[in-house]
N, C-alpha and C. Protein backbone atom coordinates (compact mmCIF):
# COMPACT_ATOMS: atom_id res chain seq x y z
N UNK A 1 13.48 22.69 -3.70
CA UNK A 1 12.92 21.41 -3.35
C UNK A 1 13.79 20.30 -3.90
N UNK A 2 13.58 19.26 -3.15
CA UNK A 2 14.98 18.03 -3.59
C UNK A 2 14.01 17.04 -4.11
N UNK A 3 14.43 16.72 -5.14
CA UNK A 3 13.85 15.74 -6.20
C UNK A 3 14.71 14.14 -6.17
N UNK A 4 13.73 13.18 -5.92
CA UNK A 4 14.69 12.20 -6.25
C UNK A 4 14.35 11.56 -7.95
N UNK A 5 15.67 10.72 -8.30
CA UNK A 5 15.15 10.52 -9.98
C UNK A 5 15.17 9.02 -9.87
N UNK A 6 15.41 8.47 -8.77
CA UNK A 6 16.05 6.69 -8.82
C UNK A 6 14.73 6.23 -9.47
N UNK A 7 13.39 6.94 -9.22
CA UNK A 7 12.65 5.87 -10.32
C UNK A 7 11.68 6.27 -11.41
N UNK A 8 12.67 8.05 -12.23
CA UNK A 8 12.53 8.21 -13.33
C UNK A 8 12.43 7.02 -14.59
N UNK A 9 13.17 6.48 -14.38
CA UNK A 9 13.01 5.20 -15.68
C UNK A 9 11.77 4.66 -15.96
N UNK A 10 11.46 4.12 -14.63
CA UNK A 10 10.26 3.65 -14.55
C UNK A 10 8.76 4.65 -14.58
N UNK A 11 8.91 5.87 -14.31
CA UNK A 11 8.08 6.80 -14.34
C UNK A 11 7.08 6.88 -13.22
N UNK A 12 7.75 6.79 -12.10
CA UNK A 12 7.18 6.66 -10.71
C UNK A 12 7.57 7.96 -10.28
N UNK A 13 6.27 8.56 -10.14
CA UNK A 13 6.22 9.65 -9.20
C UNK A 13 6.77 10.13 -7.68
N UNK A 14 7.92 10.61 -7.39
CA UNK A 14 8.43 10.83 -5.88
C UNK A 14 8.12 11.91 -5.88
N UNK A 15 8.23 12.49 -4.17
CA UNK A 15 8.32 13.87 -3.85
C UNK A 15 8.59 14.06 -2.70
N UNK A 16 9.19 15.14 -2.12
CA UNK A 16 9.87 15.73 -0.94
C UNK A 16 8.88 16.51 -0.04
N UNK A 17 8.33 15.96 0.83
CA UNK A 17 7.53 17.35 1.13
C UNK A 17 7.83 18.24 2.03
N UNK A 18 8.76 17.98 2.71
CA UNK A 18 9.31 18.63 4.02
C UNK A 18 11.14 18.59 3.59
N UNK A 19 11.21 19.35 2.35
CA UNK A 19 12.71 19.57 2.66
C UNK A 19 13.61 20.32 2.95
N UNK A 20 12.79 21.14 4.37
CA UNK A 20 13.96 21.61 5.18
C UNK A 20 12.64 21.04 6.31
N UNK A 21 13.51 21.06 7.68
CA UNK A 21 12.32 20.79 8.86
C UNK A 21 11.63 22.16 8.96
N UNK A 22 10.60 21.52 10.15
CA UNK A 22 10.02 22.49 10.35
C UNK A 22 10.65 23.80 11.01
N UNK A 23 11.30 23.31 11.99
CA UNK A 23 11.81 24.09 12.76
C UNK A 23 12.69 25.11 12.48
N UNK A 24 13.32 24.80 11.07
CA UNK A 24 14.15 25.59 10.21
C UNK A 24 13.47 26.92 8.86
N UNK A 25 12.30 26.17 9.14
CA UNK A 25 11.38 26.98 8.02
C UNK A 25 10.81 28.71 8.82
N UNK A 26 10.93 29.83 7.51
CA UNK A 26 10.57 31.05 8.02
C UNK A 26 9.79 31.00 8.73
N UNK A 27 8.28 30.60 8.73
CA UNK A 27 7.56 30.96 9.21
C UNK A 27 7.40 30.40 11.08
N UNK A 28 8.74 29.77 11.16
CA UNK A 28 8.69 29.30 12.83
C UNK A 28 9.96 30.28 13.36
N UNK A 29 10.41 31.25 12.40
CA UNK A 29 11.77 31.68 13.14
C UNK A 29 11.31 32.38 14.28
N UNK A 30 10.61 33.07 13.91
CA UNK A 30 10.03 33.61 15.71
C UNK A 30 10.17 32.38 17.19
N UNK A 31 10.51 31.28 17.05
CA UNK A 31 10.41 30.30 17.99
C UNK A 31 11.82 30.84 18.35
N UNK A 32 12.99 30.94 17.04
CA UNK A 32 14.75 31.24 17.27
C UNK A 32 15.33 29.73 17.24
N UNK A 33 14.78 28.40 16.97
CA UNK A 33 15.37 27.45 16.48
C UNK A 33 16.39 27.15 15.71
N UNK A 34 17.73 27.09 16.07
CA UNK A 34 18.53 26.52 14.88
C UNK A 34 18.79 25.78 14.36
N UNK A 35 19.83 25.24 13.45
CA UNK A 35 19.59 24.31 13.20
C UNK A 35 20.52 23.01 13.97
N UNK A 36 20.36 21.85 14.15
CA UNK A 36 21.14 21.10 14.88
C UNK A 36 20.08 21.33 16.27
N UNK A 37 19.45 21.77 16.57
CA UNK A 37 18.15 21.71 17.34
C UNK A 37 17.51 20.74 17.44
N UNK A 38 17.34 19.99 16.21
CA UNK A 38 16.60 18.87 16.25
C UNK A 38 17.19 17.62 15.36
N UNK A 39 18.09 17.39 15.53
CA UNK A 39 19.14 16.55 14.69
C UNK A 39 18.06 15.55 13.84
N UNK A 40 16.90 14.56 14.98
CA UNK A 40 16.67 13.49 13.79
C UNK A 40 15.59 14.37 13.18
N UNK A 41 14.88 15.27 13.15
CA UNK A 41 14.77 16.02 12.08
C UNK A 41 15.18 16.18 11.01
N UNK A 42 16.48 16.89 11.17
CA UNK A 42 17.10 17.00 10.09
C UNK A 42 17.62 16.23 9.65
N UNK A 43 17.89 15.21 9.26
CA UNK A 43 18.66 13.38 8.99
C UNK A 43 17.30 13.38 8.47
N UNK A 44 15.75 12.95 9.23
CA UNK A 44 14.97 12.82 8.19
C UNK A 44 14.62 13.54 7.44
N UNK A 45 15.07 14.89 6.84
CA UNK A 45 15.12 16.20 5.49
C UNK A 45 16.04 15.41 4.89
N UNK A 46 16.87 14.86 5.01
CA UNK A 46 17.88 14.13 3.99
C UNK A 46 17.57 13.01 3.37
N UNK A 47 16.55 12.32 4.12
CA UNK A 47 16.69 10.80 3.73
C UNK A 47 14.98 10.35 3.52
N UNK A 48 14.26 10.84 3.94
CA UNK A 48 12.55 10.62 4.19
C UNK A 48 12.51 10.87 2.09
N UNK A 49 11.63 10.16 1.71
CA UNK A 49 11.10 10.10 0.58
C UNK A 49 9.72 9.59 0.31
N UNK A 50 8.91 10.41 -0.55
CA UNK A 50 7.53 9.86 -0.47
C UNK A 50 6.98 9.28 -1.78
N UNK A 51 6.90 8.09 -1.80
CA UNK A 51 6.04 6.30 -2.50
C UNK A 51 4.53 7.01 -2.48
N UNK A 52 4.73 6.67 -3.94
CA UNK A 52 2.62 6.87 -3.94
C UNK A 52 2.52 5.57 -3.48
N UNK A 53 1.13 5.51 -3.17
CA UNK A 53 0.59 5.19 -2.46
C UNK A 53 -0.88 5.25 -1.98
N UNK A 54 -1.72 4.90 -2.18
CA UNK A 54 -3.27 5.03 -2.58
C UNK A 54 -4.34 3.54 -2.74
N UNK A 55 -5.41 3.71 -2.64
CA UNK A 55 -6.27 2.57 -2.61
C UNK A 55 -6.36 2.19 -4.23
N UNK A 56 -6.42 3.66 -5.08
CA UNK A 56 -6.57 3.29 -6.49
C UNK A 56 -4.73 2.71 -7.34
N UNK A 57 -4.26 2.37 -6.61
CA UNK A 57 -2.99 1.46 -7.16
C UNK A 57 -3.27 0.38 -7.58
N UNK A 58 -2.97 0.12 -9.06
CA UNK A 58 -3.05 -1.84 -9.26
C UNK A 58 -2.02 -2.05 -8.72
N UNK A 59 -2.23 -3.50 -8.49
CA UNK A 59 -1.14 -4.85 -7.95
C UNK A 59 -0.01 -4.27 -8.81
N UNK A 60 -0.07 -4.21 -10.61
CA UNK A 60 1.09 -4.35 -11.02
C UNK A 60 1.53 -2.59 -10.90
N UNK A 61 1.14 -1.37 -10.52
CA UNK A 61 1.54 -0.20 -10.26
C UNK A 61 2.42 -0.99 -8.79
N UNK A 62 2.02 -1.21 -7.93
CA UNK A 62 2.46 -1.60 -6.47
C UNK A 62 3.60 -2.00 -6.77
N UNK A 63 3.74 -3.67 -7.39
CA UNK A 63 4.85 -4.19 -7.77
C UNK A 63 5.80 -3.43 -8.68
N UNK A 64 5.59 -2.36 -9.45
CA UNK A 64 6.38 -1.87 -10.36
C UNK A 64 7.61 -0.57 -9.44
N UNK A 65 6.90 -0.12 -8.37
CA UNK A 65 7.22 0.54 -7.46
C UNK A 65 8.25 0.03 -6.52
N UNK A 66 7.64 -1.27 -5.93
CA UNK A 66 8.29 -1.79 -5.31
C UNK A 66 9.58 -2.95 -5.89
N UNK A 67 9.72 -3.10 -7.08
CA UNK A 67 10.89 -3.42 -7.66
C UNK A 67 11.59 -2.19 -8.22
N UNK A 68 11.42 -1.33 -7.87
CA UNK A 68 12.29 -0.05 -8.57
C UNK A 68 12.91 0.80 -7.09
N UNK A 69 12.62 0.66 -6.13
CA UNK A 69 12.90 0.62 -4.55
C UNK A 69 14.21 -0.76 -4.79
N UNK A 70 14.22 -1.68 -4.91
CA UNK A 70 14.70 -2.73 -4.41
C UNK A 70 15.78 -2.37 -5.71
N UNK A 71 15.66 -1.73 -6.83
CA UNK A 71 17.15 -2.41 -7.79
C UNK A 71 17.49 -0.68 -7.62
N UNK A 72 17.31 0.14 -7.06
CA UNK A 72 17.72 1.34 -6.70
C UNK A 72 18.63 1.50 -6.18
């Protein structure tokens, strides 16, 4: 699994949840998909990253997030 750390400092939780596509994952090989099958797929396995995100966020969790995105 691919970890990002850009906002270890700050102690903001990221996570990868899809890092390989689907189409590449065991349990679809029976379809015979390779890879380059689905190009923006795979571009988003490289680059997609997941921001908490939730109703229970304070303003200053939000803002602390979103200035650690921006000096990243």
């Amino acid at each position: 699994m691919k970890i990002c750390y850009f906002a270890n400092a700050a102690s903001i939780q990221t996570m990868v949840y899809y890092p390989l596509s689907l189409h590449l994952q065991e349990v679809y090989k029976y379809l015979k998909h390779k890879s380059g099958d689905f190009p923006q797929s795979e571009q988003a396995q490289e680059q997609v990253l997941t921001l908490p995100i939730y109703p229970e966020l304070s303003e200053e969790q939000i803002e602390l997030v979103v200035k650690s995105v921006r000096n990243s």
